[in-house]
Every structure is written in C-alpha cells, then in structure tokens.
PDB file of N, CA and C in Angstrom:
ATOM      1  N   UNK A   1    -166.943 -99.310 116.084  1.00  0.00           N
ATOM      2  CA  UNK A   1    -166.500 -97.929 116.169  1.00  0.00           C
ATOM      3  C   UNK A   1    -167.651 -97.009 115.809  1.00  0.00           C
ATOM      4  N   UNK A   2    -168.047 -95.890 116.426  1.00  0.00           N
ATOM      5  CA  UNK A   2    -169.131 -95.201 116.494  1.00  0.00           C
ATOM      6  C   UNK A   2    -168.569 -94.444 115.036  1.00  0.00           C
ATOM      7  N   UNK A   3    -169.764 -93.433 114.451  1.00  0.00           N
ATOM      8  CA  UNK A   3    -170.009 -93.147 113.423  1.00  0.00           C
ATOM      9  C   UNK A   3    -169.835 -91.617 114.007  1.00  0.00           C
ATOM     10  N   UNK A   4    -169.874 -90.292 113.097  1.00  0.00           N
ATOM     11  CA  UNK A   4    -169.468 -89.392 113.513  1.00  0.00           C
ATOM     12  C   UNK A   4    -170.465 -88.857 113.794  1.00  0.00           C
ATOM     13  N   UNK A   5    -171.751 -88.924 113.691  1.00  0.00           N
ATOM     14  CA  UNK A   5    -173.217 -88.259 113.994  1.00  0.00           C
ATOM     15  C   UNK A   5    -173.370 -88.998 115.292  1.00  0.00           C
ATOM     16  N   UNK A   6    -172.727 -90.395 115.523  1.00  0.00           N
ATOM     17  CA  UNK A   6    -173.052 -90.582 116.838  1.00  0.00           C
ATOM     18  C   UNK A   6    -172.545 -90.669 118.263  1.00  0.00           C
ATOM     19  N   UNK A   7    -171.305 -89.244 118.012  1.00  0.00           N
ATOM     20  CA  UNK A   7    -170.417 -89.254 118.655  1.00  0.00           C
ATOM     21  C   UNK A   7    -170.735 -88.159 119.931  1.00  0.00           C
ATOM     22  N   UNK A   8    -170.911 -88.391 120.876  1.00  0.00           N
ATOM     23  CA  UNK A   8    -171.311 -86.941 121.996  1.00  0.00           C
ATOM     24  C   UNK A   8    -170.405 -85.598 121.935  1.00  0.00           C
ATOM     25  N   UNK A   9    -171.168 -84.550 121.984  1.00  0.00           N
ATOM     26  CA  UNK A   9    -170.420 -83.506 122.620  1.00  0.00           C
ATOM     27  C   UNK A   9    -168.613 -83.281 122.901  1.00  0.00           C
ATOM     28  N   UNK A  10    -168.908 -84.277 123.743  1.00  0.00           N
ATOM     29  CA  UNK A  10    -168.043 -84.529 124.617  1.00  0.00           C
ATOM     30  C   UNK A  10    -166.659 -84.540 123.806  1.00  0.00           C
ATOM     31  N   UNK A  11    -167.090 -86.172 123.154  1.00  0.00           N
ATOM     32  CA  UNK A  11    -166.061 -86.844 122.571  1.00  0.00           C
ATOM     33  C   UNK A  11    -165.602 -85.918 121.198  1.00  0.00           C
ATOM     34  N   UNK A  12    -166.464 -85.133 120.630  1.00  0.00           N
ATOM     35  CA  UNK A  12    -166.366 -84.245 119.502  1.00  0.00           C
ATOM     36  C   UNK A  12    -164.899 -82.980 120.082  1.00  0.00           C
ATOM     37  N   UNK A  13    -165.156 -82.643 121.288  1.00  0.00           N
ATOM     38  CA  UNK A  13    -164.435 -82.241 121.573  1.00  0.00           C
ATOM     39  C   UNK A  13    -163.295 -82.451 122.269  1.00  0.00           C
ATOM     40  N   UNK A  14    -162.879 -83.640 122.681  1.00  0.00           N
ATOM     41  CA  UNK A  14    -161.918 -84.245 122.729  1.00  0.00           C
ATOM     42  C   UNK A  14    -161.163 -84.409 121.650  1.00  0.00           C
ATOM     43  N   UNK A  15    -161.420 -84.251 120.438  1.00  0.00           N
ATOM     44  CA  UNK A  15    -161.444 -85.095 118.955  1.00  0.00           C
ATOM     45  C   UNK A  15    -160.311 -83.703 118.524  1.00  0.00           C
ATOM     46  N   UNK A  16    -161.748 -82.522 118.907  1.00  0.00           N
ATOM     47  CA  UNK A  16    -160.717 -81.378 118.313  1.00  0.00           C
ATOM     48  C   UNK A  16    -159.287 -81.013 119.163  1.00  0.00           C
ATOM     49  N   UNK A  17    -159.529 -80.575 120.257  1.00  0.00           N
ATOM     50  CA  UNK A  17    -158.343 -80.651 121.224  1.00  0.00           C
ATOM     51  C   UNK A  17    -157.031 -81.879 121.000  1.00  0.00           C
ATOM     52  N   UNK A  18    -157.720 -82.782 121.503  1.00  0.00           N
ATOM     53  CA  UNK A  18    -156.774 -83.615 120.389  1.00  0.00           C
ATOM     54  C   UNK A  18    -155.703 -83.157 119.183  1.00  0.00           C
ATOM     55  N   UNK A  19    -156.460 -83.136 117.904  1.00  0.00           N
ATOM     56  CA  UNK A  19    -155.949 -82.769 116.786  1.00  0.00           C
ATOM     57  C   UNK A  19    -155.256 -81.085 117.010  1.00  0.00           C
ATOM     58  N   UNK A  20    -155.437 -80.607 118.145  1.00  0.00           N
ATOM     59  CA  UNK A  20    -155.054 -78.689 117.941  1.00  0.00           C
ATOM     60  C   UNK A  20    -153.762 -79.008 119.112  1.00  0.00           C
ATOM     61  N   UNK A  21    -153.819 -80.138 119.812  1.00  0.00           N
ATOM     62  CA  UNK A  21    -152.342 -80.617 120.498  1.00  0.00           C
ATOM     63  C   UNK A  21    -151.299 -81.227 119.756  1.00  0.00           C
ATOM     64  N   UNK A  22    -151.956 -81.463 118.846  1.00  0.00           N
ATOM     65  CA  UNK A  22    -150.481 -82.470 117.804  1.00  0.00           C
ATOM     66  C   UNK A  22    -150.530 -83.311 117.582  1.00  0.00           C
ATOM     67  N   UNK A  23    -151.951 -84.481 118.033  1.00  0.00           N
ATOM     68  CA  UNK A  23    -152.147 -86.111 118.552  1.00  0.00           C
ATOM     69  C   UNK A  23    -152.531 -86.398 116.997  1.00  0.00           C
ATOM     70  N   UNK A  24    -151.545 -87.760 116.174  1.00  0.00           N
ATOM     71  CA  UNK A  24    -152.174 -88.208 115.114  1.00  0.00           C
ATOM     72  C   UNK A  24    -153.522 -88.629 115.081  1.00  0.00           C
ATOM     73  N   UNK A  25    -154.100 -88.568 113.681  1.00  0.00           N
ATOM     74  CA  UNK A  25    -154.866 -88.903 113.769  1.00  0.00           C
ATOM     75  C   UNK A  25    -155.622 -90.541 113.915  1.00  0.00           C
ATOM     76  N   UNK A  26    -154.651 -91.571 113.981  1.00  0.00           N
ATOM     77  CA  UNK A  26    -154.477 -92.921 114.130  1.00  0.00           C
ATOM     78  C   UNK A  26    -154.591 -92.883 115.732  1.00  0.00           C
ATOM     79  N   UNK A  27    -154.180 -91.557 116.526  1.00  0.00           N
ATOM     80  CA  UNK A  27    -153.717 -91.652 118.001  1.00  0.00           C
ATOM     81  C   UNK A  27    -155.341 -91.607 118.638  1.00  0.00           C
ATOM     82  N   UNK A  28    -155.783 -90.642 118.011  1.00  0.00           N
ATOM     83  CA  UNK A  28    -157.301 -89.969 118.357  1.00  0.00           C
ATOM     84  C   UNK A  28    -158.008 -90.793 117.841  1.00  0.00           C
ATOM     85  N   UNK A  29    -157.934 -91.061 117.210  1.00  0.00           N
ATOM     86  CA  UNK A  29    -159.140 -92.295 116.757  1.00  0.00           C
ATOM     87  C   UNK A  29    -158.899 -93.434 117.698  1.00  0.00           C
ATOM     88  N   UNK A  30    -157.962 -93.703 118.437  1.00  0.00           N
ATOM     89  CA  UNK A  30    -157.661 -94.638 119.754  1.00  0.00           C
ATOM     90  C   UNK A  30    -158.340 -94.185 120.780  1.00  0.00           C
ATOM     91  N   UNK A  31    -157.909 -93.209 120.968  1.00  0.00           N
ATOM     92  CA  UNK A  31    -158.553 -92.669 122.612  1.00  0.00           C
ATOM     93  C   UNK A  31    -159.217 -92.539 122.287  1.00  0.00           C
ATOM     94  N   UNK A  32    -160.224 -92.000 121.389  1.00  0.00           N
ATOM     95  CA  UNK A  32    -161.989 -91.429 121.246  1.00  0.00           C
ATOM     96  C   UNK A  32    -162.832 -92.703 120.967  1.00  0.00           C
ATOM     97  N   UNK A  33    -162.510 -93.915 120.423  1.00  0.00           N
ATOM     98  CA  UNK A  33    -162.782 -94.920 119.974  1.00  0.00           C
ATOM     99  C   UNK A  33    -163.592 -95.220 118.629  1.00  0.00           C
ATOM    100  N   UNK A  34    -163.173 -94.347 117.404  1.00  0.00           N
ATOM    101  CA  UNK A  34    -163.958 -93.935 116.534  1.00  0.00           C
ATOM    102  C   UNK A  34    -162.934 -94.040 115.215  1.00  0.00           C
ATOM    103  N   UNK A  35    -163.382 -94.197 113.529  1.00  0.00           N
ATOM    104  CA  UNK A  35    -162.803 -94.571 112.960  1.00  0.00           C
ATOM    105  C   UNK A  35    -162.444 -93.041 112.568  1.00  0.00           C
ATOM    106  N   UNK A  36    -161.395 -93.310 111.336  1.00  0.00           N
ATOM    107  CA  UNK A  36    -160.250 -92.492 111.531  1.00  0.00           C
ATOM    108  C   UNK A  36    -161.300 -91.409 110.448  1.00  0.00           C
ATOM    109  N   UNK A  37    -161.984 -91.772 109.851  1.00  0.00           N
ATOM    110  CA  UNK A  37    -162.905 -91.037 108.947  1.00  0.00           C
ATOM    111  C   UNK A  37    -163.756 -90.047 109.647  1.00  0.00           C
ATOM    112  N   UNK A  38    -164.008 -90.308 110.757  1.00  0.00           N
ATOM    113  CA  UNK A  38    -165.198 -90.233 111.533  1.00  0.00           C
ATOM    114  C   UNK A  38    -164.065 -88.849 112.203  1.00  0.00           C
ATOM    115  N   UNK A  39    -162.767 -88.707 112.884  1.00  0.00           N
ATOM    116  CA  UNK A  39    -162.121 -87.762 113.158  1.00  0.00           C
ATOM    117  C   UNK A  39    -161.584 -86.938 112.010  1.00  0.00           C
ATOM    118  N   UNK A  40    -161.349 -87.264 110.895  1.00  0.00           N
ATOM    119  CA  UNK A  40    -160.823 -85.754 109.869  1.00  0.00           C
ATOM    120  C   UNK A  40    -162.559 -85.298 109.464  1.00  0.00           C
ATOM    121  N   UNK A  41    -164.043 -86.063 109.478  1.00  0.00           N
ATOM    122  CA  UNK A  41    -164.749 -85.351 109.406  1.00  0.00           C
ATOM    123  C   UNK A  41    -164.916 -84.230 110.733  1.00  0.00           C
ATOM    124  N   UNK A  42    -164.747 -84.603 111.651  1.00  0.00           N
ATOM    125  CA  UNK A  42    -165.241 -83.563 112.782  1.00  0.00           C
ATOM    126  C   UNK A  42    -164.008 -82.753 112.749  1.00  0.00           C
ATOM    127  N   UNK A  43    -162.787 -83.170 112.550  1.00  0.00           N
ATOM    128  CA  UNK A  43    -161.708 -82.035 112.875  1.00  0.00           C
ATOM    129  C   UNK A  43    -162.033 -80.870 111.362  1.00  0.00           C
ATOM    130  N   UNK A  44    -162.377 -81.437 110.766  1.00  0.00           N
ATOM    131  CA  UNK A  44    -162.508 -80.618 109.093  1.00  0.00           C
ATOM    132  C   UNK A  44    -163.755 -79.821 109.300  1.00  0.00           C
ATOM    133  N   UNK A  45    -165.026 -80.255 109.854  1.00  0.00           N
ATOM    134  CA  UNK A  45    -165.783 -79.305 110.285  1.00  0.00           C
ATOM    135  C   UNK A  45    -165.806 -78.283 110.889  1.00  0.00           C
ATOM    136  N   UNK A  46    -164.950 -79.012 112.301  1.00  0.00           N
ATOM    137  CA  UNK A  46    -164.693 -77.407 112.948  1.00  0.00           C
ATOM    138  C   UNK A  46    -163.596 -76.537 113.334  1.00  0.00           C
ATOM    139  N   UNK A  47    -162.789 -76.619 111.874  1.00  0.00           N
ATOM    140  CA  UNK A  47    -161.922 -75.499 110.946  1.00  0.00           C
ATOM    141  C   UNK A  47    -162.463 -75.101 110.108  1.00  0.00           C
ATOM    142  N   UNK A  48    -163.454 -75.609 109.405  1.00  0.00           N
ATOM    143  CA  UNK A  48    -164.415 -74.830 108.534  1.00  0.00           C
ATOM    144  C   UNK A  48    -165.604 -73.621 108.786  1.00  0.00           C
ATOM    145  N   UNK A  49    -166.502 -74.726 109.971  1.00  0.00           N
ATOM    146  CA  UNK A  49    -167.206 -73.767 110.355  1.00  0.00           C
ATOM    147  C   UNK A  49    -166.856 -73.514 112.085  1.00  0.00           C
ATOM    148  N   UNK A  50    -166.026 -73.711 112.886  1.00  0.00           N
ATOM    149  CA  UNK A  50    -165.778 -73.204 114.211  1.00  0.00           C
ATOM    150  C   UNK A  50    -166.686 -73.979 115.209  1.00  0.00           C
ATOM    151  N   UNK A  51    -167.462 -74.809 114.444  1.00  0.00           N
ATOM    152  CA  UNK A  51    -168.544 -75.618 115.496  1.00  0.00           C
ATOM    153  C   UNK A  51    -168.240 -77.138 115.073  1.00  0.00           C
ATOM    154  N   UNK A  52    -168.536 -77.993 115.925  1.00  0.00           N
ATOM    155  CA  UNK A  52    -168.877 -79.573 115.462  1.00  0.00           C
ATOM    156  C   UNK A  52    -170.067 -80.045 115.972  1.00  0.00           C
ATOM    157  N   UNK A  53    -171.083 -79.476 116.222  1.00  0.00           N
ATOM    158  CA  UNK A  53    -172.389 -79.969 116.623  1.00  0.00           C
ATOM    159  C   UNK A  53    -172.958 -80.308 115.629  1.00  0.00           C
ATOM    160  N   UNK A  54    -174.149 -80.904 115.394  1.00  0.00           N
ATOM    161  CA  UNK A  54    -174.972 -81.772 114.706  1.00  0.00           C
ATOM    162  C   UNK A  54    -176.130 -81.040 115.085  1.00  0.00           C
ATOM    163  N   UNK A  55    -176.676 -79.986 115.047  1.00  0.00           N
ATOM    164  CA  UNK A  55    -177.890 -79.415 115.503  1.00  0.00           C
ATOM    165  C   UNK A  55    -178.457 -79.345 113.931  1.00  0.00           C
ATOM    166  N   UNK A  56    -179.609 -79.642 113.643  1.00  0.00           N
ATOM    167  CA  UNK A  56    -180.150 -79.125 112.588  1.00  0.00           C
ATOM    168  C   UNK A  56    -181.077 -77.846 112.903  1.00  0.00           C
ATOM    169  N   UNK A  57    -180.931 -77.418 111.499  1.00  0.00           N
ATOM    170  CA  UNK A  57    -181.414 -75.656 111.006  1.00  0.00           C
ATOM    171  C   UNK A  57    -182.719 -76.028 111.154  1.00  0.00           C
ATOM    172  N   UNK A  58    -183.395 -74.836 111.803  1.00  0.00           N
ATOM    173  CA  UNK A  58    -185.204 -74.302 112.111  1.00  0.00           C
ATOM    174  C   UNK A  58    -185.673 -75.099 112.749  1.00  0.00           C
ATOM    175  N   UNK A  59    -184.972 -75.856 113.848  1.00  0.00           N
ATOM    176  CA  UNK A  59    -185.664 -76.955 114.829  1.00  0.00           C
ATOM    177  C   UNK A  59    -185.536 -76.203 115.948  1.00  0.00           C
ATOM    178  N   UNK A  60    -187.351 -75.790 116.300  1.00  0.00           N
ATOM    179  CA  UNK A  60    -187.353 -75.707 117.711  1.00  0.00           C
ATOM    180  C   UNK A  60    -187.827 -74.110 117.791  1.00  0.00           C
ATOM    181  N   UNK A  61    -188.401 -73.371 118.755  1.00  0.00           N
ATOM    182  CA  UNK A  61    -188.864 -72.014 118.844  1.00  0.00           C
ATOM    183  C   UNK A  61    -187.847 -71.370 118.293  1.00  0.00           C
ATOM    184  N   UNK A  62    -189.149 -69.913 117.411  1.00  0.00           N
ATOM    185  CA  UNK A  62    -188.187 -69.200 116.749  1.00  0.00           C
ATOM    186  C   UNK A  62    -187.804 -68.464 117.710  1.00  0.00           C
ATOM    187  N   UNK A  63    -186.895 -66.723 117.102  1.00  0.00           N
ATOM    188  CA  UNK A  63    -186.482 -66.348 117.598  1.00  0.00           C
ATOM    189  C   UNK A  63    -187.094 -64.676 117.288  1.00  0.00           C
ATOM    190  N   UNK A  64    -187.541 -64.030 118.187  1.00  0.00           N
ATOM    191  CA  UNK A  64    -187.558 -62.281 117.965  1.00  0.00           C
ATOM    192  C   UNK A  64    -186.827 -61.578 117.685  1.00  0.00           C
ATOM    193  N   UNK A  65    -185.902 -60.483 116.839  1.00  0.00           N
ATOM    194  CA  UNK A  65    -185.149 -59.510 116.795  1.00  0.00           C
ATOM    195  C   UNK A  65    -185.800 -58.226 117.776  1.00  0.00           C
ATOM    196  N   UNK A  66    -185.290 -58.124 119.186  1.00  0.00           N
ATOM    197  CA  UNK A  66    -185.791 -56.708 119.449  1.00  0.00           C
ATOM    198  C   UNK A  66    -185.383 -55.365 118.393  1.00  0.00           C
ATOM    199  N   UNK A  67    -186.477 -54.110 119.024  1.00  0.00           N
ATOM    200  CA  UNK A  67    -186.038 -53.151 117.929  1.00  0.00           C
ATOM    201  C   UNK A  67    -184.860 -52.718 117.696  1.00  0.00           C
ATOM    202  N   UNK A  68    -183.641 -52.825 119.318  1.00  0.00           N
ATOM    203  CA  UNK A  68    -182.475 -52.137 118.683  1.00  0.00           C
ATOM    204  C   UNK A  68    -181.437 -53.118 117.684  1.00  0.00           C
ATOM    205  N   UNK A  69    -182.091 -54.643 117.038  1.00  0.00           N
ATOM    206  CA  UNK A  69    -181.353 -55.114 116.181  1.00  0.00           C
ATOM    207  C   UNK A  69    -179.983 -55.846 117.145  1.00  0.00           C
ATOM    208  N   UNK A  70    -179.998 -55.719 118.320  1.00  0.00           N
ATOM    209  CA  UNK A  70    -178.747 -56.483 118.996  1.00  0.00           C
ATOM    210  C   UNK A  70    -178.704 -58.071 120.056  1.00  0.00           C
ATOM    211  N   UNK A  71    -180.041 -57.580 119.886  1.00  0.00           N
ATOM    212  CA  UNK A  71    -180.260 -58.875 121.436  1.00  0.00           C
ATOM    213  C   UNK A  71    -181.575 -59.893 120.502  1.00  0.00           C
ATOM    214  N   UNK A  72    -181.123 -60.668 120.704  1.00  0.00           N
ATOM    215  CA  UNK A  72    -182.340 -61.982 120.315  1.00  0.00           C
ATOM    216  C   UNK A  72    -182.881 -62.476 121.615  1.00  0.00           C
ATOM    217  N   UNK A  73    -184.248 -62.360 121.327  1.00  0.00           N
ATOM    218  CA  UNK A  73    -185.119 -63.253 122.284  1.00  0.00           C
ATOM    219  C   UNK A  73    -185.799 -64.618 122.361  1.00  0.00           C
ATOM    220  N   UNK A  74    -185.613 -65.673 122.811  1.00  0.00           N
ATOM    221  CA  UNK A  74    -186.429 -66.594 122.645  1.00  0.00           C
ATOM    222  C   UNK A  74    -187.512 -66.409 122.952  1.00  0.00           C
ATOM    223  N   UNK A  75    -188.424 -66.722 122.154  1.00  0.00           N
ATOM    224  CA  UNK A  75    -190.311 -66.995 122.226  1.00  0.00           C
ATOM    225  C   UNK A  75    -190.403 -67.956 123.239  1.00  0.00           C
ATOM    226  N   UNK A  76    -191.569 -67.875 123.827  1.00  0.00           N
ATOM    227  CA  UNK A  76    -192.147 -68.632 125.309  1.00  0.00           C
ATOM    228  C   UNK A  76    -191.356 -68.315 126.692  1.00  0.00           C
ATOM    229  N   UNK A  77    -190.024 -67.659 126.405  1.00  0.00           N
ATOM    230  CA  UNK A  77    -189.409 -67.325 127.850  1.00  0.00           C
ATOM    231  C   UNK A  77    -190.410 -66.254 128.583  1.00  0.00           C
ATOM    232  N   UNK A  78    -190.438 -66.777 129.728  1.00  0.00           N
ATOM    233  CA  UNK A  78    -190.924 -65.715 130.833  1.00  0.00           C
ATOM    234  C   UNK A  78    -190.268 -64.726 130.988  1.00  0.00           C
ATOM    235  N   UNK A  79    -190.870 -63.548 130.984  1.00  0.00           N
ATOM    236  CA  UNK A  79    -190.480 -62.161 131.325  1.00  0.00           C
ATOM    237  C   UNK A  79    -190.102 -61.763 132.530  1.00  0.00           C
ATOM    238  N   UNK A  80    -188.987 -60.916 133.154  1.00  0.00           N
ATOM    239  CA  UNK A  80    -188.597 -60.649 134.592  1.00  0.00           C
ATOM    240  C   UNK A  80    -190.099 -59.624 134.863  1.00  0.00           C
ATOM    241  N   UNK A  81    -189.902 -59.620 135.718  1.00  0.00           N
ATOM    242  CA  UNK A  81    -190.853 -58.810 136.635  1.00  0.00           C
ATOM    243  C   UNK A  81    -190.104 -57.217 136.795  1.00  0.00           C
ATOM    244  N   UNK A  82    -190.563 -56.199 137.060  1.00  0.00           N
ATOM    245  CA  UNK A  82    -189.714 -54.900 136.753  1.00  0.00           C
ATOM    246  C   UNK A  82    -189.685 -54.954 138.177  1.00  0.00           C
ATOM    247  N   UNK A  83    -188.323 -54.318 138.082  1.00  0.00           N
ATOM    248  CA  UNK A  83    -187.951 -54.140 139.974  1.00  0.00           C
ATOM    249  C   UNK A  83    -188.928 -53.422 140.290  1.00  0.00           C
ATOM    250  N   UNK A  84    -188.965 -53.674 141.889  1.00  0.00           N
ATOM    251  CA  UNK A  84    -189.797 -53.007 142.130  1.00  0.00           C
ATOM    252  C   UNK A  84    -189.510 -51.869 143.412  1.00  0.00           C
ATOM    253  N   UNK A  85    -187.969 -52.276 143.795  1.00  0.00           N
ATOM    254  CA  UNK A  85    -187.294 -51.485 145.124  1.00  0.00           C
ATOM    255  C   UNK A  85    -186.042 -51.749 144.330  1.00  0.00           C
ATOM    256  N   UNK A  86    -185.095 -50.796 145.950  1.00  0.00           N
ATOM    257  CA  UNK A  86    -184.103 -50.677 145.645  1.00  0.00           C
ATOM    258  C   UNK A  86    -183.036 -52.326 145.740  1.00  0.00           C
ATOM    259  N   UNK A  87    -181.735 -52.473 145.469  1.00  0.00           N
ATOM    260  CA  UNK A  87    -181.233 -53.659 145.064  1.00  0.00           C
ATOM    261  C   UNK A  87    -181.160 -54.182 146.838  1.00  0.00           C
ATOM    262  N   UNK A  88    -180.426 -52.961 147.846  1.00  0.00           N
ATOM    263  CA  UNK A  88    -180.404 -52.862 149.357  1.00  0.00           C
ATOM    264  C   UNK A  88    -181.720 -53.672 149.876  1.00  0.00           C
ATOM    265  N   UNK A  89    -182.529 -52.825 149.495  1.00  0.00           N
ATOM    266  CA  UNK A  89    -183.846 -53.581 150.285  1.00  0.00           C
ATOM    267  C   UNK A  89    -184.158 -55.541 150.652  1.00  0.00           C
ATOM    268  N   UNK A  90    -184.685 -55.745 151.610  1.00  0.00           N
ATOM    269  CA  UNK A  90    -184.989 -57.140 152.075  1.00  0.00           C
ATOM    270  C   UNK A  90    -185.838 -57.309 151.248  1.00  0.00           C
ATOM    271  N   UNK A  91    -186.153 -58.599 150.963  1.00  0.00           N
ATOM    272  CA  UNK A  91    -187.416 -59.138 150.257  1.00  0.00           C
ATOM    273  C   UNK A  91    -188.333 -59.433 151.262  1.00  0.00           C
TER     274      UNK A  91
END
C-alpha cells in the first residue's frame, strides 16, 4: 500500500472527493489502494489547509511583486510583444 507522499495528484484527489461524498474511510482506502492512515492524513490536510499537494516551500524561480501589489510575475517568463495593430488586422 503506497505511503501518502507517494500518492499522485490524482489519487489525492480522489481521496478527498471520496471522503466529501460520504465514502468510509475503510471504503477509500479500497478504491485508492492506500492505508487507512495514509487517507485521514490527506483528508485532514486538505480541511486544514484547502490543498493536498506535497510541493515544498522556496523550490524553484522566485517571484516579482509588480508595483500595483496585485499581479505576481514569474522570473525568466518571456515578455508579450506590445501590439502593434489593430485586433481586425491580418497578420
């Protein structure tokens, strides 16, 4: 039976749906194929924090605050090109 860090996406969310339909937790740990520990951790996670991913914190390009404080940018994305006609026009 897989472990709860090594459970996909997928199945994480099957796990929750599951548990937010009514399915015991003896039931879900059947269909997902995972021990029963391994589902009240992921269902308990994400009632706690609203997520069940496994991403760890500060991995990977940071991020810019533009000046008006609303939109985050990822670093290294390519910039659009400024129009340069109208939307009508052919390329």
């Amino acid at each position: 039976m897989g472990k709860a860090a090594d459970l996909s996406e997928f199945d994480r969310g099957q796990i929750v749906m599951a548990r937010r339909l009514g399915t015991s937790i003896n039931e879900t740990a059947r269909l997902v194929g995972c021990s029963r520990s391994a589902i009240v951790s992921i269902h308990a996670k994400w009632i706690n924090d609203g997520d069940t991913s496994n991403r760890r914190q500060g991995v990977g390009l940071t991020r810019v605050i533009k000046e008006n404080g609303r939109q985050t940018v990822p670093l290294g994305k390519a910039k659009s090109a400024p129009d340069s006609g109208s939307a009508d026009s052919p390329i």
